[in-house]
C-alpha atoms as a PDB file:
ATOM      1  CA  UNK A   1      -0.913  21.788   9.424  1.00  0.00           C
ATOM      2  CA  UNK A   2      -0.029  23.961   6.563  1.00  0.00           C
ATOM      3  CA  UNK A   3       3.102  22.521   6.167  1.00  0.00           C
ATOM      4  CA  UNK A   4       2.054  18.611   6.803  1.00  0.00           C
ATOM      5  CA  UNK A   5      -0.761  18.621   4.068  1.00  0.00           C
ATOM      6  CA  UNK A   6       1.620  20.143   1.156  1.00  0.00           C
ATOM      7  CA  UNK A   7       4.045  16.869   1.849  1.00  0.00           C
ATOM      8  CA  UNK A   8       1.491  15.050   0.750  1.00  0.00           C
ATOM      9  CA  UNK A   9       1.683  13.732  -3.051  1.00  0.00           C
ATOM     10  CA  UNK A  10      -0.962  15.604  -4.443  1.00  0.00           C
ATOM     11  CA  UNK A  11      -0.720  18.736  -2.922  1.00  0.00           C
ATOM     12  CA  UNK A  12       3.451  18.808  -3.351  1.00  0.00           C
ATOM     13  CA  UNK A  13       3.955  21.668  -5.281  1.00  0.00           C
ATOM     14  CA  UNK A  14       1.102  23.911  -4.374  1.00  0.00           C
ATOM     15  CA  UNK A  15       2.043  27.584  -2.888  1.00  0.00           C
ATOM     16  CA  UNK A  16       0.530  27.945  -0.107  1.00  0.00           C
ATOM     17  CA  UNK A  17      -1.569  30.595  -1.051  1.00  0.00           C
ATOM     18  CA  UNK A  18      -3.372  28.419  -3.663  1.00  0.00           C
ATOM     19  CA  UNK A  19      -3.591  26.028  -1.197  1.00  0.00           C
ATOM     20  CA  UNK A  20      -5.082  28.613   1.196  1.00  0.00           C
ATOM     21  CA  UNK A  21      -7.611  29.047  -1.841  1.00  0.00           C
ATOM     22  CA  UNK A  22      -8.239  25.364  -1.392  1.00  0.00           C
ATOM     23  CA  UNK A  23      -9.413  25.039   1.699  1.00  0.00           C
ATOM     24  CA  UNK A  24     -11.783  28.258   1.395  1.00  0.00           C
ATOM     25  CA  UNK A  25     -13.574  25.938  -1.548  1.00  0.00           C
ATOM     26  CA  UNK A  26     -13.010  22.489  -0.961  1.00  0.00           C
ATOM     27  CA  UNK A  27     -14.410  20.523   2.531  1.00  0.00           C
ATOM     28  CA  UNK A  28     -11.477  18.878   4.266  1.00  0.00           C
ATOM     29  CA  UNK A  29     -12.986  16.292   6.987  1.00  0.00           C
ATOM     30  CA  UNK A  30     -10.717  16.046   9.588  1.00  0.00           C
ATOM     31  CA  UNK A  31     -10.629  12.851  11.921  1.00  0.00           C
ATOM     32  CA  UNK A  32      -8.711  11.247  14.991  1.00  0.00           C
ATOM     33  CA  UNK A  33      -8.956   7.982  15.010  1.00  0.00           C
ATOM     34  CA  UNK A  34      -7.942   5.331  17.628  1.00  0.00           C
ATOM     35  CA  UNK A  35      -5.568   2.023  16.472  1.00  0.00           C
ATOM     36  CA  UNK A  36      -7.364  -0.476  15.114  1.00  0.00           C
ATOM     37  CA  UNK A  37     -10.198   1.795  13.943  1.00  0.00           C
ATOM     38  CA  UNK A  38     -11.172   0.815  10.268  1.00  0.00           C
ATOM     39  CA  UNK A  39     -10.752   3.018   7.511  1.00  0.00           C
ATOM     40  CA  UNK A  40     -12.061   1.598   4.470  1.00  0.00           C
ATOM     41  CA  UNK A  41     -12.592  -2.364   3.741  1.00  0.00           C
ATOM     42  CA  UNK A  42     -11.349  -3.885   0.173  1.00  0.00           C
ATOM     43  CA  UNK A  43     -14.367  -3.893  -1.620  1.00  0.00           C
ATOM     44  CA  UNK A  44     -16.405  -1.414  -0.389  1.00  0.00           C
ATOM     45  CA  UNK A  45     -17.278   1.497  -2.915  1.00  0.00           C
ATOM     46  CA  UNK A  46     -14.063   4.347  -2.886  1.00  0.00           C
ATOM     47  CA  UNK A  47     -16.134   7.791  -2.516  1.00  0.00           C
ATOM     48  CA  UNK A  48     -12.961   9.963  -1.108  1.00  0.00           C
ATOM     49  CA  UNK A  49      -9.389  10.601  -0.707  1.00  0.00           C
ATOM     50  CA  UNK A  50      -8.038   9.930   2.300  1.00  0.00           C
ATOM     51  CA  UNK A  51      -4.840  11.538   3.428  1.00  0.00           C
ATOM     52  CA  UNK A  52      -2.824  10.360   6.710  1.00  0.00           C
ATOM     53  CA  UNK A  53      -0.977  13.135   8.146  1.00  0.00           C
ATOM     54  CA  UNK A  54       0.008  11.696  11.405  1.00  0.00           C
ATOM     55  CA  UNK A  55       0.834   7.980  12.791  1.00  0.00           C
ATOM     56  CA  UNK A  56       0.688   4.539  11.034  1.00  0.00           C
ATOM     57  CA  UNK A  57      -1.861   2.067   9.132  1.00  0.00           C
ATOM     58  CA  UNK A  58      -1.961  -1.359   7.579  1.00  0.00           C
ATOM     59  CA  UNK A  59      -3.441  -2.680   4.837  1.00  0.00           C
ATOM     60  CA  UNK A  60      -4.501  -6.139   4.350  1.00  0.00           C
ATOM     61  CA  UNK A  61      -5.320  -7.192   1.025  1.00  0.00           C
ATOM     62  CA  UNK A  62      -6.436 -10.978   0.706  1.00  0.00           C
ATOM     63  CA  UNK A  63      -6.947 -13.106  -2.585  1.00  0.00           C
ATOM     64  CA  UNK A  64     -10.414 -13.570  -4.107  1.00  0.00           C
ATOM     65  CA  UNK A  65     -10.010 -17.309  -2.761  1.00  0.00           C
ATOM     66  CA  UNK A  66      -9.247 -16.210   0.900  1.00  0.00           C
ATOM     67  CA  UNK A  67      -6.173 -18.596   0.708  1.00  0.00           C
ATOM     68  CA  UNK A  68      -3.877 -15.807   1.719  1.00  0.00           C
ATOM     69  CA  UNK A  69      -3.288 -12.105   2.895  1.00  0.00           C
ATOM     70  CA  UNK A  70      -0.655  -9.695   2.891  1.00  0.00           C
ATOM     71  CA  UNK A  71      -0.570  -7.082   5.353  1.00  0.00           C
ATOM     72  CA  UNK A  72       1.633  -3.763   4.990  1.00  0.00           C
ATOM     73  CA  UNK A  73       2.647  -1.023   7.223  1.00  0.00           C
ATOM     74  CA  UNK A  74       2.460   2.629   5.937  1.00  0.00           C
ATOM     75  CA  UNK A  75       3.827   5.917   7.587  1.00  0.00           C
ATOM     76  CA  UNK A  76       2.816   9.601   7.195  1.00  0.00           C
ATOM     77  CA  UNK A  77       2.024  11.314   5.015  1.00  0.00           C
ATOM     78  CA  UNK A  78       0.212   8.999   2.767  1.00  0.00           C
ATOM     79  CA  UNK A  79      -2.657   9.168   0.592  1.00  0.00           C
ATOM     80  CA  UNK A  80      -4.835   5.897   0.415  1.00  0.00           C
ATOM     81  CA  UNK A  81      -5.333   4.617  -2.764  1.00  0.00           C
ATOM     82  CA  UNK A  82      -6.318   7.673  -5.147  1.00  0.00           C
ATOM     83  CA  UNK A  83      -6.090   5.041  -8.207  1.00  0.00           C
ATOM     84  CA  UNK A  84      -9.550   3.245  -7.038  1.00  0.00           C
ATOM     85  CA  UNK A  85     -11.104   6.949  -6.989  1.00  0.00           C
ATOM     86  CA  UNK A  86     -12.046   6.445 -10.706  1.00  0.00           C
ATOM     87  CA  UNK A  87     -11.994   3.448 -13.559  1.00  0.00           C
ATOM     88  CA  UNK A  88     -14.370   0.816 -13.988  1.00  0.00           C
ATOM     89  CA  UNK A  89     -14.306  -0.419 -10.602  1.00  0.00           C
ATOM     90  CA  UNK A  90     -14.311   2.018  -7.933  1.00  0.00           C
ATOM     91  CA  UNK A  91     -13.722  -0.038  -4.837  1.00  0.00           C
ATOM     92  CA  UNK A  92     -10.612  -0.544  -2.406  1.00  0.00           C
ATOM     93  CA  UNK A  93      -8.692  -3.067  -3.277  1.00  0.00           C
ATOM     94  CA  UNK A  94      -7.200  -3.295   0.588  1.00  0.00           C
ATOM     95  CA  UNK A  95      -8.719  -2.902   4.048  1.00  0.00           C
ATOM     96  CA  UNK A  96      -7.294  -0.194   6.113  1.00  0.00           C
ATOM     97  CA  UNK A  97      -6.829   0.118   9.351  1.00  0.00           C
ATOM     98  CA  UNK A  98      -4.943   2.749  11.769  1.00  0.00           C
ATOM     99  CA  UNK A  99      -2.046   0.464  13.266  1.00  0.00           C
ATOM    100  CA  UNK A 100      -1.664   3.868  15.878  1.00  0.00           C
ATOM    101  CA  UNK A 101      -3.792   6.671  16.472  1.00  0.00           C
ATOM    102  CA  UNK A 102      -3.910   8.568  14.071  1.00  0.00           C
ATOM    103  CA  UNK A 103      -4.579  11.922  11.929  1.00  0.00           C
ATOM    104  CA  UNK A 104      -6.260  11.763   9.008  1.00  0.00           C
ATOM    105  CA  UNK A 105      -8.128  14.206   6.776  1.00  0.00           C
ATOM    106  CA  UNK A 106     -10.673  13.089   3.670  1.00  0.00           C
ATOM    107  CA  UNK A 107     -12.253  14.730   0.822  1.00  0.00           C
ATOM    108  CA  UNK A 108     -15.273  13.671  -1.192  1.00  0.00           C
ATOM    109  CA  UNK A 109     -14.637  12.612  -4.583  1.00  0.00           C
ATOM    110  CA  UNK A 110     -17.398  15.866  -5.952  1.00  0.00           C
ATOM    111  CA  UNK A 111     -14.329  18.287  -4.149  1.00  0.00           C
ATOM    112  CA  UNK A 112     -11.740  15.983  -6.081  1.00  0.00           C
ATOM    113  CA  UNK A 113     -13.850  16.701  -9.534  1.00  0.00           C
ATOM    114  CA  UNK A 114     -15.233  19.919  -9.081  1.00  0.00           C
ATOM    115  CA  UNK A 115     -12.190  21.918  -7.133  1.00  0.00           C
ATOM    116  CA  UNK A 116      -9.249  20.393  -7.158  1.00  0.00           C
ATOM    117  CA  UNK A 117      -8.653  19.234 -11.011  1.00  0.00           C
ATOM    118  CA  UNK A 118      -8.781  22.957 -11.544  1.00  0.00           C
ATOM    119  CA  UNK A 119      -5.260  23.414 -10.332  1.00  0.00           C
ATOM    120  CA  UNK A 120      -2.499  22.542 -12.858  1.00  0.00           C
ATOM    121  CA  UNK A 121      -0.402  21.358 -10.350  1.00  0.00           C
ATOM    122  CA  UNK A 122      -3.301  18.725  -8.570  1.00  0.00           C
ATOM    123  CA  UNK A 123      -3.669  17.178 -11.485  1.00  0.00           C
ATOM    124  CA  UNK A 124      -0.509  16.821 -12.594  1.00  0.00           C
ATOM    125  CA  UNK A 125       0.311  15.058  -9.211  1.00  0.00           C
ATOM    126  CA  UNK A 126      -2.795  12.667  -9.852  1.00  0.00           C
ATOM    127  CA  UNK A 127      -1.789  11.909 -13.142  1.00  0.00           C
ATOM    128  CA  UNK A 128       1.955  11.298 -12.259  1.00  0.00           C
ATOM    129  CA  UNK A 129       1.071   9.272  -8.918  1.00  0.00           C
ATOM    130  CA  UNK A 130      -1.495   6.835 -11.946  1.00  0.00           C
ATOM    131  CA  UNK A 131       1.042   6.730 -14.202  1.00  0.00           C
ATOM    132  CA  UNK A 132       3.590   5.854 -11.669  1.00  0.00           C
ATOM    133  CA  UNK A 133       1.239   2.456 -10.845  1.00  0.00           C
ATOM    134  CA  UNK A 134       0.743   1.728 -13.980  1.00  0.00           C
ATOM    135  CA  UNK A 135       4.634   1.683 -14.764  1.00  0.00           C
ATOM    136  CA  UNK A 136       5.165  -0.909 -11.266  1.00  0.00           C
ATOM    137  CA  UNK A 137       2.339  -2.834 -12.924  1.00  0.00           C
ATOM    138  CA  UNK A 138       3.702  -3.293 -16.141  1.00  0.00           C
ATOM    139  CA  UNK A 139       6.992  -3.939 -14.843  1.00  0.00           C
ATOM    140  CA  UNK A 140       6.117  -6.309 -12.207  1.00  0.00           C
ATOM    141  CA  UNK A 141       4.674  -8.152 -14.956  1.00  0.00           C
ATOM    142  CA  UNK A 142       7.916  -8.632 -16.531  1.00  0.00           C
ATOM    143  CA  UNK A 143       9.963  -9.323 -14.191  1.00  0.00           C
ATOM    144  CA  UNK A 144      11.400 -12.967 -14.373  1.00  0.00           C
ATOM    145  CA  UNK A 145       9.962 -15.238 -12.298  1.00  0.00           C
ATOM    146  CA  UNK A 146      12.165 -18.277 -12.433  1.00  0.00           C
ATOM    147  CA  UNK A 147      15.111 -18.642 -10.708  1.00  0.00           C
ATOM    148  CA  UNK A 148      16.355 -19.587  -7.132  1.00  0.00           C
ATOM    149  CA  UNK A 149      13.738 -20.587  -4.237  1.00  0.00           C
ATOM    150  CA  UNK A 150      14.752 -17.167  -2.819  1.00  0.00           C
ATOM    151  CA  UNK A 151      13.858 -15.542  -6.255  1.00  0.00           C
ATOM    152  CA  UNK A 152      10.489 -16.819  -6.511  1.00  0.00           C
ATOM    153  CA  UNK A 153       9.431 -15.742  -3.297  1.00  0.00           C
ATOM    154  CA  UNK A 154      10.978 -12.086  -3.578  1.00  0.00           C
ATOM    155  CA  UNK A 155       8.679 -11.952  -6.748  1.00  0.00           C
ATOM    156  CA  UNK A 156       5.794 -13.138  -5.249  1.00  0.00           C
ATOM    157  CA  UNK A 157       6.050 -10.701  -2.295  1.00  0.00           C
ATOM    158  CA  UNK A 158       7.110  -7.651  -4.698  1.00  0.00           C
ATOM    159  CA  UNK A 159       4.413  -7.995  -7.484  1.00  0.00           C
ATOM    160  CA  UNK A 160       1.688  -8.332  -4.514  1.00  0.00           C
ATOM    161  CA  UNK A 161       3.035  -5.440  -2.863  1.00  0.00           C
ATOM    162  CA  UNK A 162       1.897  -1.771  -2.456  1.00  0.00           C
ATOM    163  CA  UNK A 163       5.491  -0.695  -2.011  1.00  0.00           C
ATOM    164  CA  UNK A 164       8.183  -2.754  -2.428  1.00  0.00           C
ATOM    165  CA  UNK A 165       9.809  -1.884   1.186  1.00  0.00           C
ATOM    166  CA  UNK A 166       9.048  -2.061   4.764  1.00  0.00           C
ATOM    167  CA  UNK A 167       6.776  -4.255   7.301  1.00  0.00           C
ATOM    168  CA  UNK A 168       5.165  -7.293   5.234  1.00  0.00           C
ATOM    169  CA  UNK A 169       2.878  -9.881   7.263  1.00  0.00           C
ATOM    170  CA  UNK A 170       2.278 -12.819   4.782  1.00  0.00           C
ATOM    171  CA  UNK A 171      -0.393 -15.189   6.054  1.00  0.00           C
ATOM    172  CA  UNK A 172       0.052 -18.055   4.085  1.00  0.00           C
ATOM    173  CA  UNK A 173       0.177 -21.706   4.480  1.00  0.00           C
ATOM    174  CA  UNK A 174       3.058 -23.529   3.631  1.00  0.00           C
ATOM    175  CA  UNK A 175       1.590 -26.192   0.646  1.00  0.00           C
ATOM    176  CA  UNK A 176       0.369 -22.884  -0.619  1.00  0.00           C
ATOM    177  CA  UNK A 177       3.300 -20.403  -1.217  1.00  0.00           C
ATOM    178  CA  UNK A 178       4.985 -23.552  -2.466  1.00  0.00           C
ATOM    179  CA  UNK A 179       2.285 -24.538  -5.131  1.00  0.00           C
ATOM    180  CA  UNK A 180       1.675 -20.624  -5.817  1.00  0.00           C
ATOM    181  CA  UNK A 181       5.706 -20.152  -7.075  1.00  0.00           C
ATOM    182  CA  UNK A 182       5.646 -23.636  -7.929  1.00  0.00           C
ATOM    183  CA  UNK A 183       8.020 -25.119  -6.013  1.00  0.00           C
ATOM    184  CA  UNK A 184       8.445 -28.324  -3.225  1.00  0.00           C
ATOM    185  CA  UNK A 185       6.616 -27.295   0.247  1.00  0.00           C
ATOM    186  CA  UNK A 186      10.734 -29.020   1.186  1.00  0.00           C
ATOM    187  CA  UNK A 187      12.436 -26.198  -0.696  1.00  0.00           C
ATOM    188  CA  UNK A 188      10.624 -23.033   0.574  1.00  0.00           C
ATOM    189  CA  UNK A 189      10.690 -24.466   4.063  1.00  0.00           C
ATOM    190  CA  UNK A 190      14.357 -24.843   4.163  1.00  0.00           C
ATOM    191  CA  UNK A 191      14.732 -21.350   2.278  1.00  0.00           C
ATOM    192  CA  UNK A 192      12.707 -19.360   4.602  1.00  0.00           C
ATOM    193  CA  UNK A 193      14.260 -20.857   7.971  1.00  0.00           C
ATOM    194  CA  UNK A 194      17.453 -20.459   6.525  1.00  0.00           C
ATOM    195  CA  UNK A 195      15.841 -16.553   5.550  1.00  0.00           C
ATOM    196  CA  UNK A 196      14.795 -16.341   9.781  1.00  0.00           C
ATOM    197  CA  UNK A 197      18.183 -17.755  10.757  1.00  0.00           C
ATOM    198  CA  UNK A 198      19.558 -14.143   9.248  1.00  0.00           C
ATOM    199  CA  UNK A 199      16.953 -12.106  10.605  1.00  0.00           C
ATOM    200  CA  UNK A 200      15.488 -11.624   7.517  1.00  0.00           C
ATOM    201  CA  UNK A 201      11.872 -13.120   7.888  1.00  0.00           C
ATOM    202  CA  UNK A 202       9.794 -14.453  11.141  1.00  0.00           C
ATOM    203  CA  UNK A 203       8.085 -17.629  11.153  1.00  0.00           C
ATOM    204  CA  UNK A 204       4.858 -18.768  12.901  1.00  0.00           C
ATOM    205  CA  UNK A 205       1.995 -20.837  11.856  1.00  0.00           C
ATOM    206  CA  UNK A 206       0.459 -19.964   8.677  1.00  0.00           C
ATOM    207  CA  UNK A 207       2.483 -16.643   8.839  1.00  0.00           C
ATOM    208  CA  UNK A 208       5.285 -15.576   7.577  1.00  0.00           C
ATOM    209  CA  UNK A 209       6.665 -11.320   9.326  1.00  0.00           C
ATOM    210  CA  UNK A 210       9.286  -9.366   7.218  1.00  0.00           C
ATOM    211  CA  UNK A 211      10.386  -6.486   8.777  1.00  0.00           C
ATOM    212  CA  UNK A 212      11.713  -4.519   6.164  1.00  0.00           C
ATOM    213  CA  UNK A 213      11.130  -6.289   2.562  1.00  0.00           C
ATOM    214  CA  UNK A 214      13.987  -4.425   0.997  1.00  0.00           C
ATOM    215  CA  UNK A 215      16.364  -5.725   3.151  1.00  0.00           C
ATOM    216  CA  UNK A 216      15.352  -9.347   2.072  1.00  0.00           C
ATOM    217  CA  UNK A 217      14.788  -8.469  -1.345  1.00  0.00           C
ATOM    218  CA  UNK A 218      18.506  -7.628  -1.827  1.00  0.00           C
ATOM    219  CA  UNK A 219      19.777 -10.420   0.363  1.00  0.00           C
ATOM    220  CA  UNK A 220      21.742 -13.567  -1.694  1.00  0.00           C
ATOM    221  CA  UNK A 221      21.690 -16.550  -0.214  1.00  0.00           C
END
Protein backbone atom coordinates (compact mmCIF):
# COMPACT_ATOMS: atom_id res chain seq x y z
CA UNK A 1 0.00 0.00 0.00
CA UNK A 2 2.99 1.90 1.05
CA UNK A 3 4.53 1.61 -2.05
CA UNK A 4 1.23 2.19 -4.41
CA UNK A 5 0.26 5.59 -2.72
CA UNK A 6 3.96 7.22 -3.11
CA UNK A 7 3.49 6.53 -7.16
CA UNK A 8 1.01 8.73 -7.01
CA UNK A 9 1.81 12.48 -8.27
CA UNK A 10 1.55 14.18 -5.19
CA UNK A 11 3.00 12.02 -2.86
CA UNK A 12 6.18 11.11 -5.44
CA UNK A 13 8.95 12.12 -3.59
CA UNK A 14 7.90 11.69 -0.02
CA UNK A 15 10.18 9.22 2.29
CA UNK A 16 8.26 7.04 3.60
CA UNK A 17 8.69 8.00 6.95
CA UNK A 18 7.10 11.45 6.31
CA UNK A 19 4.60 9.75 4.66
CA UNK A 20 4.16 7.44 7.68
CA UNK A 21 3.76 10.94 9.52
CA UNK A 22 0.97 11.52 7.06
CA UNK A 23 -1.23 9.09 7.64
CA UNK A 24 -0.90 9.42 11.62
CA UNK A 25 -2.44 13.20 10.85
CA UNK A 26 -4.30 13.22 7.83
CA UNK A 27 -7.77 10.85 7.29
CA UNK A 28 -7.31 8.69 4.22
CA UNK A 29 -10.94 7.20 3.23
CA UNK A 30 -10.45 4.14 1.69
CA UNK A 31 -13.15 2.64 -0.78
CA UNK A 32 -13.89 -0.45 -3.14
CA UNK A 33 -16.00 0.31 -5.52
CA UNK A 34 -17.83 -1.85 -8.14
CA UNK A 35 -17.65 -0.81 -12.24
CA UNK A 36 -19.89 1.55 -13.10
CA UNK A 37 -20.13 3.02 -9.59
CA UNK A 38 -20.02 6.94 -9.85
CA UNK A 39 -17.38 8.88 -8.48
CA UNK A 40 -18.00 12.41 -8.85
CA UNK A 41 -20.44 14.11 -11.62
CA UNK A 42 -19.11 17.35 -13.69
CA UNK A 43 -20.59 19.95 -11.86
CA UNK A 44 -21.04 18.91 -8.61
CA UNK A 45 -19.00 20.89 -5.87
CA UNK A 46 -15.03 19.25 -5.67
CA UNK A 47 -14.61 18.81 -1.68
CA UNK A 48 -11.60 16.05 -1.95
CA UNK A 49 -8.83 14.43 -3.68
CA UNK A 50 -9.39 11.37 -4.96
CA UNK A 51 -6.59 8.98 -5.68
CA UNK A 52 -7.08 5.57 -7.77
CA UNK A 53 -4.67 3.07 -6.73
CA UNK A 54 -6.05 0.06 -8.37
CA UNK A 55 -8.18 -0.68 -11.74
CA UNK A 56 -9.65 1.73 -14.37
CA UNK A 57 -12.21 4.82 -14.75
CA UNK A 58 -13.72 7.03 -17.40
CA UNK A 59 -14.52 10.31 -17.58
CA UNK A 60 -17.13 11.84 -19.62
CA UNK A 61 -17.08 15.40 -20.02
CA UNK A 62 -19.99 16.86 -22.28
CA UNK A 63 -20.37 20.52 -23.71
CA UNK A 64 -22.54 23.11 -21.94
CA UNK A 65 -24.97 22.55 -25.06
CA UNK A 66 -25.16 18.68 -24.57
CA UNK A 67 -24.30 18.42 -28.37
CA UNK A 68 -21.40 16.17 -27.61
CA UNK A 69 -19.24 14.10 -25.06
CA UNK A 70 -15.93 12.76 -24.84
CA UNK A 71 -15.26 9.89 -22.79
CA UNK A 72 -11.59 8.83 -21.60
CA UNK A 73 -10.09 5.85 -20.04
CA UNK A 74 -7.59 6.31 -17.12
CA UNK A 75 -5.29 3.65 -15.37
CA UNK A 76 -3.69 3.53 -11.89
CA UNK A 77 -2.42 5.43 -10.12
CA UNK A 78 -4.23 8.57 -10.85
CA UNK A 79 -5.36 11.44 -8.98
CA UNK A 80 -8.78 12.99 -10.17
CA UNK A 81 -8.69 16.36 -10.94
CA UNK A 82 -6.69 18.21 -8.02
CA UNK A 83 -6.92 21.54 -10.30
CA UNK A 84 -10.89 21.93 -9.49
CA UNK A 85 -9.83 21.56 -5.63
CA UNK A 86 -9.40 25.41 -5.54
CA UNK A 87 -10.06 28.68 -7.99
CA UNK A 88 -13.14 30.38 -8.56
CA UNK A 89 -15.11 27.49 -9.46
CA UNK A 90 -14.68 24.50 -7.48
CA UNK A 91 -16.64 21.89 -9.36
CA UNK A 92 -15.64 18.79 -11.63
CA UNK A 93 -15.43 19.54 -14.82
CA UNK A 94 -15.96 15.55 -15.82
CA UNK A 95 -18.11 12.73 -14.46
CA UNK A 96 -16.28 9.79 -13.19
CA UNK A 97 -16.99 6.58 -13.14
CA UNK A 98 -15.00 3.19 -12.21
CA UNK A 99 -14.85 1.40 -15.76
CA UNK A 100 -13.55 -1.87 -13.27
CA UNK A 101 -13.64 -2.36 -9.74
CA UNK A 102 -11.70 -0.52 -8.26
CA UNK A 103 -9.38 0.95 -5.30
CA UNK A 104 -9.58 4.21 -4.45
CA UNK A 105 -8.62 6.33 -1.45
CA UNK A 106 -9.93 10.24 -0.81
CA UNK A 107 -9.01 13.01 1.37
CA UNK A 108 -11.03 16.04 2.39
CA UNK A 109 -9.92 19.21 1.06
CA UNK A 110 -9.45 20.64 5.29
CA UNK A 111 -6.51 17.49 5.30
CA UNK A 112 -5.30 18.97 1.82
CA UNK A 113 -5.08 22.67 3.60
CA UNK A 114 -4.33 21.99 6.99
CA UNK A 115 -1.72 18.80 6.69
CA UNK A 116 -0.51 18.24 3.66
CA UNK A 117 0.68 21.87 2.27
CA UNK A 118 2.99 21.60 5.23
CA UNK A 119 5.32 19.29 3.41
CA UNK A 120 7.72 20.95 0.92
CA UNK A 121 7.58 18.23 -1.24
CA UNK A 122 3.28 18.06 -1.42
CA UNK A 123 3.21 21.20 -2.48
CA UNK A 124 5.67 21.32 -4.77
CA UNK A 125 3.94 18.32 -6.56
CA UNK A 126 0.55 20.39 -6.48
CA UNK A 127 2.06 23.29 -7.80
CA UNK A 128 4.04 21.44 -10.60
CA UNK A 129 0.95 19.06 -11.52
CA UNK A 130 -1.17 23.19 -11.90
CA UNK A 131 1.42 24.51 -13.64
CA UNK A 132 1.77 21.56 -15.85
CA UNK A 133 -2.23 22.26 -16.99
CA UNK A 134 -1.83 25.48 -17.34
CA UNK A 135 1.22 25.00 -19.84
CA UNK A 136 -1.25 22.16 -22.08
CA UNK A 137 -3.78 24.99 -21.86
CA UNK A 138 -1.86 27.64 -23.16
CA UNK A 139 -0.39 25.55 -25.69
CA UNK A 140 -3.41 23.90 -26.91
CA UNK A 141 -4.49 27.29 -27.52
CA UNK A 142 -1.86 27.84 -29.97
CA UNK A 143 -1.69 25.19 -31.73
CA UNK A 144 -2.75 25.69 -35.47
CA UNK A 145 -5.90 24.71 -36.27
CA UNK A 146 -6.07 24.81 -40.02
CA UNK A 147 -4.83 22.37 -42.10
CA UNK A 148 -5.86 18.88 -43.51
CA UNK A 149 -9.40 17.23 -42.56
CA UNK A 150 -7.20 14.86 -40.50
CA UNK A 151 -5.58 17.97 -38.77
CA UNK A 152 -8.64 19.53 -37.66
CA UNK A 153 -9.97 16.65 -36.06
CA UNK A 154 -6.61 15.64 -34.20
CA UNK A 155 -6.97 19.26 -32.74
CA UNK A 156 -10.29 19.03 -31.81
CA UNK A 157 -9.79 15.69 -29.99
CA UNK A 158 -6.32 16.93 -28.35
CA UNK A 159 -7.40 20.42 -27.01
CA UNK A 160 -10.66 18.59 -25.47
CA UNK A 161 -8.62 16.02 -24.02
CA UNK A 162 -7.42 15.21 -20.44
CA UNK A 163 -4.39 13.44 -21.85
CA UNK A 164 -3.52 13.44 -25.15
CA UNK A 165 -3.22 9.40 -25.39
CA UNK A 166 -5.21 6.36 -24.94
CA UNK A 167 -9.09 5.19 -25.15
CA UNK A 168 -11.25 8.26 -26.56
CA UNK A 169 -15.17 7.66 -27.08
CA UNK A 170 -16.40 10.77 -29.06
CA UNK A 171 -20.19 10.94 -29.19
CA UNK A 172 -20.82 13.24 -31.75
CA UNK A 173 -23.03 13.62 -34.66
CA UNK A 174 -21.73 13.91 -37.91
CA UNK A 175 -23.22 17.70 -39.15
CA UNK A 176 -21.66 18.54 -35.85
CA UNK A 177 -17.88 17.64 -35.78
CA UNK A 178 -18.07 18.95 -39.32
CA UNK A 179 -19.57 22.47 -38.47
CA UNK A 180 -17.44 22.45 -35.06
CA UNK A 181 -13.81 22.26 -37.27
CA UNK A 182 -15.58 23.82 -39.96
CA UNK A 183 -15.49 21.63 -42.55
CA UNK A 184 -18.13 19.61 -45.23
CA UNK A 185 -20.14 16.74 -43.17
CA UNK A 186 -18.57 14.97 -47.07
CA UNK A 187 -14.98 15.57 -46.00
CA UNK A 188 -14.89 14.27 -42.37
CA UNK A 189 -17.00 11.33 -43.42
CA UNK A 190 -14.65 10.18 -46.01
CA UNK A 191 -11.61 11.06 -43.59
CA UNK A 192 -12.75 9.11 -40.70
CA UNK A 193 -13.80 5.83 -42.74
CA UNK A 194 -10.74 6.09 -44.48
CA UNK A 195 -9.22 6.65 -40.46
CA UNK A 196 -11.44 3.01 -39.51
CA UNK A 197 -10.22 1.36 -42.70
CA UNK A 198 -6.54 1.55 -40.80
CA UNK A 199 -7.71 0.66 -37.54
CA UNK A 200 -7.30 3.87 -36.34
CA UNK A 201 -10.91 4.98 -35.22
CA UNK A 202 -14.40 2.90 -34.86
CA UNK A 203 -17.50 4.11 -36.26
CA UNK A 204 -21.14 3.74 -35.06
CA UNK A 205 -24.01 6.04 -34.91
CA UNK A 206 -23.39 9.28 -33.36
CA UNK A 207 -20.04 7.78 -32.04
CA UNK A 208 -16.94 7.84 -33.01
CA UNK A 209 -14.10 4.88 -30.51
CA UNK A 210 -10.28 5.59 -30.70
CA UNK A 211 -8.39 3.18 -29.10
CA UNK A 212 -5.29 4.77 -28.48
CA UNK A 213 -5.39 8.66 -29.60
CA UNK A 214 -1.66 8.82 -29.99
CA UNK A 215 -1.55 6.37 -32.43
CA UNK A 216 -4.00 8.46 -34.65
CA UNK A 217 -2.59 11.61 -33.71
CA UNK A 218 0.74 10.72 -35.41
CA UNK A 219 -0.83 8.90 -38.31
CA UNK A 220 -0.51 10.87 -42.05
CA UNK A 221 -2.87 10.16 -44.30
Amino acid sequence: MYDTLLQLPLFQGLCKNDFTDIIGKVKLHFHKCNANTILAEQGSPCTQLFFLLKGEITSQTTDKQHSYSLIETFGSPTVIEPYSLFGMQTQYTATYKAHTNIHVVSIDKCFVLNELSKYDIFRLNYLNILSNRVQVAHDKLWTNHTGETKDKIDNFLISRSIKPEGEKTLKIKMEDLAELIDETRINVSKTLNKLQEQGLVQLSRKEIHIPALEKLIEKII
